[in-house]
Protein backbone atom coordinates (compact mmCIF):
# COMPACT_ATOMS: atom_id res chain seq x y z
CA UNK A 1 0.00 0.00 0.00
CA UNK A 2 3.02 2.82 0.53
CA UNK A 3 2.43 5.86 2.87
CA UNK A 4 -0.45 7.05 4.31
CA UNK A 5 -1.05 10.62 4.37
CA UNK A 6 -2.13 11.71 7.93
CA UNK A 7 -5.07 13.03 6.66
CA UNK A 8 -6.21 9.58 5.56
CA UNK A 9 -5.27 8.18 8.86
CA UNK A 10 -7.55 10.51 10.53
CA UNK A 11 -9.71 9.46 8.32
CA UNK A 12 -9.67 6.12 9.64
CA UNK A 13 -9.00 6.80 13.35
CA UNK A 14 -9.88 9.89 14.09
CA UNK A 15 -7.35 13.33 14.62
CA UNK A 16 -7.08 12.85 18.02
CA UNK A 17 -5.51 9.39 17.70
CA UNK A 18 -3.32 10.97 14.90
CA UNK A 19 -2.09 13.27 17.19
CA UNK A 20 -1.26 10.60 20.23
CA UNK A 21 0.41 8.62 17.33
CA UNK A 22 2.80 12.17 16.73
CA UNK A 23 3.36 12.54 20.40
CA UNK A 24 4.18 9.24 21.06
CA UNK A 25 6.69 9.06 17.66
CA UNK A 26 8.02 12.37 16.62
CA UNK A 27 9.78 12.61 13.46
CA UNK A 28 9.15 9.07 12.86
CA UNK A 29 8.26 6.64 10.57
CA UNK A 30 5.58 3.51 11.93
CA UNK A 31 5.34 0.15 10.13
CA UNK A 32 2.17 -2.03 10.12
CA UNK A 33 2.96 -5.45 9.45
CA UNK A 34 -0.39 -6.80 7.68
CA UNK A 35 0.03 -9.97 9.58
CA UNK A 36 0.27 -8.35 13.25
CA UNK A 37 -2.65 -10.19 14.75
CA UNK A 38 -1.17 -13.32 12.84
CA UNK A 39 2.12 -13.22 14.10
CA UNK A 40 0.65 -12.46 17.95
CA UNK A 41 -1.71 -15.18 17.80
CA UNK A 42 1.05 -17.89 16.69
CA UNK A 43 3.57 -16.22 19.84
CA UNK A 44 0.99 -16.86 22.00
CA UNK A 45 -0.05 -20.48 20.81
CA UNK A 46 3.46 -20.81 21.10
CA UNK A 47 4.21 -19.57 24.64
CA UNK A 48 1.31 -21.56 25.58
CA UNK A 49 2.82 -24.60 24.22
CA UNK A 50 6.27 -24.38 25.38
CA UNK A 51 4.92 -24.36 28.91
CA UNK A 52 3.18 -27.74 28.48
CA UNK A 53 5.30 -29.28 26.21
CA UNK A 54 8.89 -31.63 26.07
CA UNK A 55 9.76 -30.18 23.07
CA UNK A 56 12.94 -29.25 22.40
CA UNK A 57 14.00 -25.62 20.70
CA UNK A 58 14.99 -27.35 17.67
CA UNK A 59 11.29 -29.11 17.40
CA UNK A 60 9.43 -26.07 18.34
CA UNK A 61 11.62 -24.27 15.42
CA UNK A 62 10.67 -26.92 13.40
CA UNK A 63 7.19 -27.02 13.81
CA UNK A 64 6.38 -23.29 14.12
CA UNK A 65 8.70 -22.60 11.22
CA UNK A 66 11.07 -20.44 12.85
CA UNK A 67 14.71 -20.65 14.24
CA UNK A 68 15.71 -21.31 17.36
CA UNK A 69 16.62 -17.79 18.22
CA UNK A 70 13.27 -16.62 17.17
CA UNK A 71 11.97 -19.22 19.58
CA UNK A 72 14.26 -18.00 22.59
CA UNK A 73 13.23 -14.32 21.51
CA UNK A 74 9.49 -15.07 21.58
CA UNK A 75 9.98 -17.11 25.18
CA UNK A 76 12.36 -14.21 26.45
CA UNK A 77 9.46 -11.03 25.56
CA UNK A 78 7.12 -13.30 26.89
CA UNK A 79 8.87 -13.60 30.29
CA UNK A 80 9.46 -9.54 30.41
CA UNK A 81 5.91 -8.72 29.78
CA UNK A 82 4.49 -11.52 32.26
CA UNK A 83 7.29 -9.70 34.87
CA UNK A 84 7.19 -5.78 32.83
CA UNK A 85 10.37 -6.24 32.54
């Protein structure tokens, strides 16, 4: 899709979420993966599975398609947010 004016954001969320959006990230650019929700829903199922599982890293990168630094990335952010870390 390329950029989005902020006029067309507004459009879509409304000028005062624009404006948090410019507060929050001055002078910068923001990236919206199309597969966000995707991508959050697999961590998750992951996570989830890792803690009731005997899998080892190199099956769970295996069968979540991943490597196994992706795995200990997704484990690690998952053990800072459940401590806000």
């Amino acid at each position: 899709m390329g950029n989005v004016s902020l006029e067309q954001a507004a459009s879509i969320i409304g000028e005062e979420n624009v404006q948090k959006l410019i507060d929050a990230f001055p002078g910068g650019q923001i990236y919206f993966r199309r597969d966000f929700v995707e991508v959050q829903s697999r961590n998750k199922a992951l996570v989830e599975d890792f803690y009731s599982s005997t899998l080892s890293r190199k099956d769970f990168a295996r069968k979540y398609n991943l490597s196994e630094s992706s795995i200990d990335k997704i484990i690690k952010s998952s053990i800072e947010q459940k401590h806000n870390i």
